[in-house]
C-alpha atoms as a PDB file:
ATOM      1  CA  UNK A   1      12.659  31.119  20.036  1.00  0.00           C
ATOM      2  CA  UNK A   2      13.999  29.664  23.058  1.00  0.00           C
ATOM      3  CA  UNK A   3      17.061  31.331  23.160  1.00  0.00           C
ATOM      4  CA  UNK A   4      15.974  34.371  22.477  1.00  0.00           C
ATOM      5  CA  UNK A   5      15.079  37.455  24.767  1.00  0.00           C
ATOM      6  CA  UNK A   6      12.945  39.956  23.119  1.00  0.00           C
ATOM      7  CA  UNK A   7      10.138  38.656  20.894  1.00  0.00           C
ATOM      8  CA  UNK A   8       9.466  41.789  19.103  1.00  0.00           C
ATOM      9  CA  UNK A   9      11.707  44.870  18.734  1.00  0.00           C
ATOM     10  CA  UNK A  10      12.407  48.292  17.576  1.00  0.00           C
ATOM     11  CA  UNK A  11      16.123  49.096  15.873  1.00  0.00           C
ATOM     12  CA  UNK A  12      16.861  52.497  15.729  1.00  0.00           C
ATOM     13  CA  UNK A  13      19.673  52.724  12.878  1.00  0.00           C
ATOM     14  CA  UNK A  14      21.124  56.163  12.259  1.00  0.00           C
ATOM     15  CA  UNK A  15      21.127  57.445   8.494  1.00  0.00           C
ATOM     16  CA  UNK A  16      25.108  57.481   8.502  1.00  0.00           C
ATOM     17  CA  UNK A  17      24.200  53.204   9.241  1.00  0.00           C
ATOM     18  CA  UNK A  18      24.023  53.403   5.405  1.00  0.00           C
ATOM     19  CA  UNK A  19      26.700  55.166   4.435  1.00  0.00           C
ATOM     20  CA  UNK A  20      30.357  54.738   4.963  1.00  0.00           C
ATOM     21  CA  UNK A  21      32.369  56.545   7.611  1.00  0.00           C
ATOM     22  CA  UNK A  22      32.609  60.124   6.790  1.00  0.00           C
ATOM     23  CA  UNK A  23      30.503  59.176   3.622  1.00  0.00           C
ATOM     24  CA  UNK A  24      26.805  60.320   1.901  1.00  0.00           C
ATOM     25  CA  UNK A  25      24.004  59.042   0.865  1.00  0.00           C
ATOM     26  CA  UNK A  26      23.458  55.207   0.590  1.00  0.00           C
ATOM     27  CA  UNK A  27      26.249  52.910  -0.235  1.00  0.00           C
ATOM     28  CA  UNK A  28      25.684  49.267  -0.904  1.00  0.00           C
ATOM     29  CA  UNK A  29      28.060  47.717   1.387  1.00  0.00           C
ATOM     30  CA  UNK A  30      26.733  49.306   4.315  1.00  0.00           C
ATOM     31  CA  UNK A  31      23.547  48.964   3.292  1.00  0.00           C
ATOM     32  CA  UNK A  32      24.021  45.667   3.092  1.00  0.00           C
ATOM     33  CA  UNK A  33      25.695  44.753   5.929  1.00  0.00           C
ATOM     34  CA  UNK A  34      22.059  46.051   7.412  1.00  0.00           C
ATOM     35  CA  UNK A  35      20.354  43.954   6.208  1.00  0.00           C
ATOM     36  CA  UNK A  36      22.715  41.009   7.325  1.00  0.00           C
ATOM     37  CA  UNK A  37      22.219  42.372  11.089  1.00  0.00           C
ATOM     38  CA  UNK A  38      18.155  42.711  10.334  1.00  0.00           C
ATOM     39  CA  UNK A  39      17.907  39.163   8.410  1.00  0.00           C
ATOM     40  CA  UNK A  40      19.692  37.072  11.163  1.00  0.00           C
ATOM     41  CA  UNK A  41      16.505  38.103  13.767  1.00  0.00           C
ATOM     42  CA  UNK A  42      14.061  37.684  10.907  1.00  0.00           C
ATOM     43  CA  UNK A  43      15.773  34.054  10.620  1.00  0.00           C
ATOM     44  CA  UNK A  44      15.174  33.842  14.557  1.00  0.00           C
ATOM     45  CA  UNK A  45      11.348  34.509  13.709  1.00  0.00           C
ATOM     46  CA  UNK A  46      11.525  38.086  15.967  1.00  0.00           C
ATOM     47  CA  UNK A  47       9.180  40.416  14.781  1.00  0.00           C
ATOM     48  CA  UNK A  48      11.208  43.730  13.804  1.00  0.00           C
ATOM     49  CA  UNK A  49      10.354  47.013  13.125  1.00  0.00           C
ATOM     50  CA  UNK A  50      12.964  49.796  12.349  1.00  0.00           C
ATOM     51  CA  UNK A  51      13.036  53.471  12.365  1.00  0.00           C
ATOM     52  CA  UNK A  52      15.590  54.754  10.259  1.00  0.00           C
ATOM     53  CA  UNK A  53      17.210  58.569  10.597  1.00  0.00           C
ATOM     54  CA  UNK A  54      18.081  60.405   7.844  1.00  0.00           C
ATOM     55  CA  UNK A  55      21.726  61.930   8.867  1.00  0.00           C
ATOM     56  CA  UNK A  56      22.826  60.194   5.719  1.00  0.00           C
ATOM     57  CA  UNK A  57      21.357  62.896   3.312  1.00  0.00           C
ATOM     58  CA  UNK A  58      19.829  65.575   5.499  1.00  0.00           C
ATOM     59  CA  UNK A  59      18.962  66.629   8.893  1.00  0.00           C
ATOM     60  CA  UNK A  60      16.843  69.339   9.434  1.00  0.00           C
ATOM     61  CA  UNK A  61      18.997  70.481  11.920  1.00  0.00           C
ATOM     62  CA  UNK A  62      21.454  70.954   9.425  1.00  0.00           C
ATOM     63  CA  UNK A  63      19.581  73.856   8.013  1.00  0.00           C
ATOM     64  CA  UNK A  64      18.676  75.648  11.344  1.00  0.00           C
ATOM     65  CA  UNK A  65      21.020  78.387  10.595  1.00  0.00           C
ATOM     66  CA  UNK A  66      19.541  79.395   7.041  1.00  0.00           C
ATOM     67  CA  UNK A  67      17.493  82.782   8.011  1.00  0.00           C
ATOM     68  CA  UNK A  68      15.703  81.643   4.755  1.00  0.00           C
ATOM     69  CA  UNK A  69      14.424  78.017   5.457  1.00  0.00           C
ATOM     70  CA  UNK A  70      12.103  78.025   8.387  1.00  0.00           C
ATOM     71  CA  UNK A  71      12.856  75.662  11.227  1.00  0.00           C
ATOM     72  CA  UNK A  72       8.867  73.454  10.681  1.00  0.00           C
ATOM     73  CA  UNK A  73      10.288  73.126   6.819  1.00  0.00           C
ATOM     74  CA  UNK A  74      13.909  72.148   7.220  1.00  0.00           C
ATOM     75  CA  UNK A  75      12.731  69.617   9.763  1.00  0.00           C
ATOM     76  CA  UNK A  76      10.101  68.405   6.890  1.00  0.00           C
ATOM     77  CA  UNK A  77      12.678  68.075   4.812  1.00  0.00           C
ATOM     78  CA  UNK A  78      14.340  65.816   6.601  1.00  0.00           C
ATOM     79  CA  UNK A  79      11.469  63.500   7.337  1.00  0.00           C
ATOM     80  CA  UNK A  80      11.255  63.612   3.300  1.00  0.00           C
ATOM     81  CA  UNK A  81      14.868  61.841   3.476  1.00  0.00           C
ATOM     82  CA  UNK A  82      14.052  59.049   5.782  1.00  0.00           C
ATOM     83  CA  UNK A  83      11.339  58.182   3.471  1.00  0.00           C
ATOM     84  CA  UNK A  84      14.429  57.904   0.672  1.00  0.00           C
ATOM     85  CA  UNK A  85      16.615  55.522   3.598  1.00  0.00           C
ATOM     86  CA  UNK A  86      13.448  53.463   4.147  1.00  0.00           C
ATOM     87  CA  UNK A  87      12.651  52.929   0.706  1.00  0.00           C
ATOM     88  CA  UNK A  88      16.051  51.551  -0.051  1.00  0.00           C
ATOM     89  CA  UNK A  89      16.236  49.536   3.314  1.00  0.00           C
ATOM     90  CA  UNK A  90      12.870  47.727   1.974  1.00  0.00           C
ATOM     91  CA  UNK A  91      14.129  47.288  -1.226  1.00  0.00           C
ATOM     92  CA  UNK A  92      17.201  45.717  -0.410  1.00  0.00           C
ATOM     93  CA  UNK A  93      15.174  43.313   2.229  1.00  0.00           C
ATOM     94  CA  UNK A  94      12.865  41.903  -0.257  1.00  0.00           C
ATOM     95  CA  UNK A  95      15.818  41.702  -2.591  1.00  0.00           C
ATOM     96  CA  UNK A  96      17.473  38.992  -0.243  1.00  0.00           C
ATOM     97  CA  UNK A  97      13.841  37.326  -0.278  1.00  0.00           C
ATOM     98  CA  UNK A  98      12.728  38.778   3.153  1.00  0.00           C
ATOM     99  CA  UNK A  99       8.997  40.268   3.823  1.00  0.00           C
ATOM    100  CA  UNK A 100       9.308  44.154   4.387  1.00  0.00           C
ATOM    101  CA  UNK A 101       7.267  47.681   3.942  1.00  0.00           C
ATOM    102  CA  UNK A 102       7.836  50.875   4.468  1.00  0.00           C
ATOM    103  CA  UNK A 103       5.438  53.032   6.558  1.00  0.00           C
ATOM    104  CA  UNK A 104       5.485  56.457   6.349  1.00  0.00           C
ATOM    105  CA  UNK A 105       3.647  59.068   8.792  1.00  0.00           C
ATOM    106  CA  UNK A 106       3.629  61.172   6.218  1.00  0.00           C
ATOM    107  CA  UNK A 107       0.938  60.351   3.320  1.00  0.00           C
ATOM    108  CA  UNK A 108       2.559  59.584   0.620  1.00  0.00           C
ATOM    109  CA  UNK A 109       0.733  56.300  -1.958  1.00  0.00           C
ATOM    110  CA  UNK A 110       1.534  55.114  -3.927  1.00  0.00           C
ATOM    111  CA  UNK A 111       5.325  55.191  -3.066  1.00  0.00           C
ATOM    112  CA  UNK A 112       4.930  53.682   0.796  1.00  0.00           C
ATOM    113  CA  UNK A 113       1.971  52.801   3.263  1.00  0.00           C
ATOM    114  CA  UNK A 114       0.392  55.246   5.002  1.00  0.00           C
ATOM    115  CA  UNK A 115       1.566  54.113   9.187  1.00  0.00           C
ATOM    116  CA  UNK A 116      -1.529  53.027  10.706  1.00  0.00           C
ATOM    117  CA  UNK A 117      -0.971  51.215  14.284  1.00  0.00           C
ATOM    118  CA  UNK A 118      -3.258  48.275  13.734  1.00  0.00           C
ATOM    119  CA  UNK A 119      -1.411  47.449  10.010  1.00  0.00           C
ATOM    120  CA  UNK A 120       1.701  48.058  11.329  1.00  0.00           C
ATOM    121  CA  UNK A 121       1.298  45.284  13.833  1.00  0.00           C
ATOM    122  CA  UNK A 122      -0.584  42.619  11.805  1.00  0.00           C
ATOM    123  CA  UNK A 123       2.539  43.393   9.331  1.00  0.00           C
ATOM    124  CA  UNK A 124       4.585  42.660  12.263  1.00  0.00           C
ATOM    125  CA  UNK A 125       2.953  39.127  13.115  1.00  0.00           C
ATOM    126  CA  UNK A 126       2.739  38.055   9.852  1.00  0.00           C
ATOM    127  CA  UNK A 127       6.697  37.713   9.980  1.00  0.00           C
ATOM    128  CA  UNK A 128       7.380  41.632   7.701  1.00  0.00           C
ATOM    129  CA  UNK A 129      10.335  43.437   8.708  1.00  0.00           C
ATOM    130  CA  UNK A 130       7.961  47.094   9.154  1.00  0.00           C
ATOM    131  CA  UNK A 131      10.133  50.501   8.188  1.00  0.00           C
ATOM    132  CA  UNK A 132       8.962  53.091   9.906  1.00  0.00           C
ATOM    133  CA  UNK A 133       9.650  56.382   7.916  1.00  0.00           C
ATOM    134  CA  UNK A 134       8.612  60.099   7.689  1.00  0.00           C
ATOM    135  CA  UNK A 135       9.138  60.423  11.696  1.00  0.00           C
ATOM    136  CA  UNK A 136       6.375  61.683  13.605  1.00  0.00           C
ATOM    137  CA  UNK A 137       5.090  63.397  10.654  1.00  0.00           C
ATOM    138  CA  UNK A 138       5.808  66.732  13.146  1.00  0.00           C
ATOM    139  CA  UNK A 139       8.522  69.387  12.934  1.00  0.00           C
ATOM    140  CA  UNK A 140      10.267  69.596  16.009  1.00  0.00           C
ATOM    141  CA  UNK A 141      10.919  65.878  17.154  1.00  0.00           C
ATOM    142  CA  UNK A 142      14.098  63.709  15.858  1.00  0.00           C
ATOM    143  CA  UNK A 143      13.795  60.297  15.093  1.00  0.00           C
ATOM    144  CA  UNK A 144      14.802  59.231  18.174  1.00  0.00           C
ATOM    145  CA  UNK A 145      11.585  60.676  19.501  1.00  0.00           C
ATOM    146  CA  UNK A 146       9.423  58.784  16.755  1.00  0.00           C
ATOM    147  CA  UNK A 147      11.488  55.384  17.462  1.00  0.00           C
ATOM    148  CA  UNK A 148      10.447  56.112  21.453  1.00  0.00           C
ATOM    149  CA  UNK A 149       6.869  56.705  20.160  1.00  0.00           C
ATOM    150  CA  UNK A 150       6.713  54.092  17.583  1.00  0.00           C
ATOM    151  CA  UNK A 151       8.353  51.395  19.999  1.00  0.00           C
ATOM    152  CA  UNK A 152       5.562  52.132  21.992  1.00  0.00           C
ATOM    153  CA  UNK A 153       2.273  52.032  19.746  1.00  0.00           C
ATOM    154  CA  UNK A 154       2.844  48.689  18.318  1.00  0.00           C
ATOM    155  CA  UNK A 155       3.826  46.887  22.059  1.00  0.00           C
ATOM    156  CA  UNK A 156       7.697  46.531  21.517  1.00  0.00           C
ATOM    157  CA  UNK A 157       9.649  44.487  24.262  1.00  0.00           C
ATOM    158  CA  UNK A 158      12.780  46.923  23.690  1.00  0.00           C
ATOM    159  CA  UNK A 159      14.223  49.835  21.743  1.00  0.00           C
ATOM    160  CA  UNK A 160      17.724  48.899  20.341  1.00  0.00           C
ATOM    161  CA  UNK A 161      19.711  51.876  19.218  1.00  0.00           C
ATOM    162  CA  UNK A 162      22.483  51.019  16.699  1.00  0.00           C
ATOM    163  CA  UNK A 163      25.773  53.529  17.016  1.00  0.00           C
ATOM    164  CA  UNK A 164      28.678  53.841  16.099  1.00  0.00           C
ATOM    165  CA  UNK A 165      30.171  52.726  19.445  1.00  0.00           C
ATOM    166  CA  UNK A 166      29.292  49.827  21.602  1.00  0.00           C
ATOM    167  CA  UNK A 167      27.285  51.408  24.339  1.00  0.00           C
ATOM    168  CA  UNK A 168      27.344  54.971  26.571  1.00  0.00           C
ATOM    169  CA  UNK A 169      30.098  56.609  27.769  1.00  0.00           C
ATOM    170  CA  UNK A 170      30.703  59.413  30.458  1.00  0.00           C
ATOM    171  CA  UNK A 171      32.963  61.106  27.581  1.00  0.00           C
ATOM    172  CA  UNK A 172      33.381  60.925  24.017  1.00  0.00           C
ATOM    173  CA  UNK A 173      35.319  57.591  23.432  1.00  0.00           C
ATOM    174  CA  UNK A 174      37.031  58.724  19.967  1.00  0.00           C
ATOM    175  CA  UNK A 175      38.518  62.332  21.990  1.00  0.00           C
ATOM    176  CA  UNK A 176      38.968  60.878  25.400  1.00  0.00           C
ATOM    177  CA  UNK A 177      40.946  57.279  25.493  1.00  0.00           C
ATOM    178  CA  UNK A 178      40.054  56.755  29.142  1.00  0.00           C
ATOM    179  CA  UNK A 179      36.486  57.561  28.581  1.00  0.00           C
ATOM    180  CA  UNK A 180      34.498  55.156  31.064  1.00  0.00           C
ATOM    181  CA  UNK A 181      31.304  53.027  29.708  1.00  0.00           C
ATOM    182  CA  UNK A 182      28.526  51.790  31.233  1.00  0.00           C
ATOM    183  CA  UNK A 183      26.738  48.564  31.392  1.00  0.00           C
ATOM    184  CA  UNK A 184      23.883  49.946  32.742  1.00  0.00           C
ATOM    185  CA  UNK A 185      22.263  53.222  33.643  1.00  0.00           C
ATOM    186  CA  UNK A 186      18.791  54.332  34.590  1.00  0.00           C
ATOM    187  CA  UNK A 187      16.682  56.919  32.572  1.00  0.00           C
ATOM    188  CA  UNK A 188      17.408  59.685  35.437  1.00  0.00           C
ATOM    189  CA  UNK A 189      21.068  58.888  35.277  1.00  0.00           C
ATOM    190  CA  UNK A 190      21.103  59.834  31.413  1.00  0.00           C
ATOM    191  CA  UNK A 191      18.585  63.156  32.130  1.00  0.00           C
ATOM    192  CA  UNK A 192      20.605  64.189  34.823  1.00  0.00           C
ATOM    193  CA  UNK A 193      24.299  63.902  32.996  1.00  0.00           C
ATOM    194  CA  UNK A 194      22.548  64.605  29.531  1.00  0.00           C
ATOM    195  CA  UNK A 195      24.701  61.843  28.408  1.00  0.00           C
ATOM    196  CA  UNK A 196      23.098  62.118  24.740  1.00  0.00           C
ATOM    197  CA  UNK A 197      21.879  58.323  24.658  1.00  0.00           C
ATOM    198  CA  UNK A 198      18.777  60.007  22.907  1.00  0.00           C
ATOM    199  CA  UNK A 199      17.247  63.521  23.270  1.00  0.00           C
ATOM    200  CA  UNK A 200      15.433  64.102  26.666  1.00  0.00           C
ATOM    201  CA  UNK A 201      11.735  63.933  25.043  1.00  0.00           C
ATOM    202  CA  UNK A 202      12.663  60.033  23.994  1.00  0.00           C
ATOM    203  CA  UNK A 203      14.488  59.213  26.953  1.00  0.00           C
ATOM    204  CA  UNK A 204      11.120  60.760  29.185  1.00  0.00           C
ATOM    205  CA  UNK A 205       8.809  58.869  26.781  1.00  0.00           C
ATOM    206  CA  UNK A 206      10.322  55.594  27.321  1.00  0.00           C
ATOM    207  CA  UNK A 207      10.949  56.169  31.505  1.00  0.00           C
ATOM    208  CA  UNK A 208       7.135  56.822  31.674  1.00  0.00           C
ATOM    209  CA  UNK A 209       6.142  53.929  29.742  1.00  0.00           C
ATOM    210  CA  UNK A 210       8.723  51.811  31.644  1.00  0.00           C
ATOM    211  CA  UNK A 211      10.456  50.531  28.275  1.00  0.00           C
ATOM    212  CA  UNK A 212      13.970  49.181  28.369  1.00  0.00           C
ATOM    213  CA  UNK A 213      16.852  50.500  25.534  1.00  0.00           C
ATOM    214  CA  UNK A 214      19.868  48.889  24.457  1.00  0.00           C
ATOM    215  CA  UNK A 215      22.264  50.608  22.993  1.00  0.00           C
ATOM    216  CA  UNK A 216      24.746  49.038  20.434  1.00  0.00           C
ATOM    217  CA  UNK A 217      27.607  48.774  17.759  1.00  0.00           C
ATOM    218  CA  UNK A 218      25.750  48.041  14.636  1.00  0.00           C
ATOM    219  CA  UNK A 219      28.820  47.588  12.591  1.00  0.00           C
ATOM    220  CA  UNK A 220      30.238  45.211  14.840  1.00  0.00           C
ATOM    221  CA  UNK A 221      28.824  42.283  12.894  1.00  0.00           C
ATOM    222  CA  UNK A 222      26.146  39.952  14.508  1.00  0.00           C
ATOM    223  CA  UNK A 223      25.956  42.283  17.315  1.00  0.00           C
ATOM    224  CA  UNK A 224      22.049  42.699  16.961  1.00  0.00           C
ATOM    225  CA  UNK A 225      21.757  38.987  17.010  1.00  0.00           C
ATOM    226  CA  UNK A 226      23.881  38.948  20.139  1.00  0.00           C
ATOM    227  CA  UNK A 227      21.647  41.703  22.025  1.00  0.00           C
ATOM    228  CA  UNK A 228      18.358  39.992  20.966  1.00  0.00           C
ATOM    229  CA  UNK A 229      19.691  36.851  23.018  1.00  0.00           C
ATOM    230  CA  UNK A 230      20.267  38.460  25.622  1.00  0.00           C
ATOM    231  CA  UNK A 231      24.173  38.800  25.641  1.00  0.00           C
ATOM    232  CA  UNK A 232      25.353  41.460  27.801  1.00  0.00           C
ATOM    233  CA  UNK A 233      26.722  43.579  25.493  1.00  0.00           C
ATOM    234  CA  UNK A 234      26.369  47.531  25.036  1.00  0.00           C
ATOM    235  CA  UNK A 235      25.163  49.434  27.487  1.00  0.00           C
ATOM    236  CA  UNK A 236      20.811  48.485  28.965  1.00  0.00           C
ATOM    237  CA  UNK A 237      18.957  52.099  30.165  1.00  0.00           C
ATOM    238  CA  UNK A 238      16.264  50.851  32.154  1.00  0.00           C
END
């Protein structure tokens, strides 16, 4: 443990984290190369819990423009779909002989746990990787919002958001070649720009409770290793 920085954490990995580039659903490779970035901080006895989006298979934004699917629904349905990522995230965990659940704030036995704060953290100390699924079990608030709130129920040292770039920039780096990152910003830097790190309600949340976010490559491979010691890269919001 010496070498490491954050003794328990919360990884924020995106839906499309499973999924290919421009792919669907849930694809073993990247799947599995998850589970290599999650496994090497299990081996470095940090306690990890993840909240995992749903971009993958549905968003309920994705819906907002049917006239016939109300807004509360389409966002249910999406919650519905991180249950499906979290089920296969556990899976594939306890496949490669690793201790892992899947918590949903949603109801849902027999096919996950229920999230209750208390479990979630004994989970946590007993050395299980802890899915958080089902978001806030509310329409209206992404995943980012539930990964701000979750981070903070069970006590996490940081939120680590997994990307598909290796930090924030002032621009987007794939359209704009000189686009500038940062190393670090504050929380009223990102309000003020509305540089998109998260959505403002996550970004407040985590200001107001003083909690530190990393944001990160994931596919860049033993990058999450590298941020929980402490290497200096991505881009720290604090």
């Amino acid at each position: 443990m010496s070498n490491v920085q954050y003794k328990r954490v919360l990884v924020k990995l995106s839906g499309e984290g499973l999924c290919s580039a421009g792919g669907s659903g849930i694809e073993r490779a990247a799947l599995s190369a998850s589970v290599d970035e999650l496994a090497a901080l299990v081996e470095m006895k940090v306690q990890v819990a993840v909240v995992v989006g749903a971009g993958n298979i549905l968003r309920g934004q994705d819906l907002a423009d049917n006239p016939e699917i109300q807004r509360a629904t389409a966002d249910s349905m999406g919650m519905l779909a991180t249950v499906m990522n979290a089920l296969a995230l556990r899976d594939a965990l306890l496949s490669r002989g690793i201790a892992a659940c899947a918590m949903s704030a949603t109801q849902m036995t027999p096919i996950c746990e229920p999230f209750v704060r208390g479990v979630a953290i004994a989970h946590l100390q007993a050395g299980c990787v802890v899915i958080l699924a089902g978001g806030t079990g509310n329409p209206f608030f992404t995943t980012d919002t539930c990964a701000a709130l979750r981070a903070l129920e069970i006590n996490a040292d940081v939120l680590l958001k997994a990307t598909k770039v290796n930090g924030v920039y002032d621009s987007d780096p794939v359209k704009n070649k000189d686009a500038k990152r940062y190393d670090r910003l504050t929380y009223q830097k990102v309000m003020a720009d509305r540089l998109g790190v998260m959505d403002l309600t996550a970004i407040s949340m985590c200001m107001e409770n003083k909690l530190p976010i990393i944001v990160f490559k994931l596919s860049d491979a033993g990058s999450l290793a590298a941020v929980v010691r402490g290497e200096d890269i991505g881009t720290t919001v604090n």
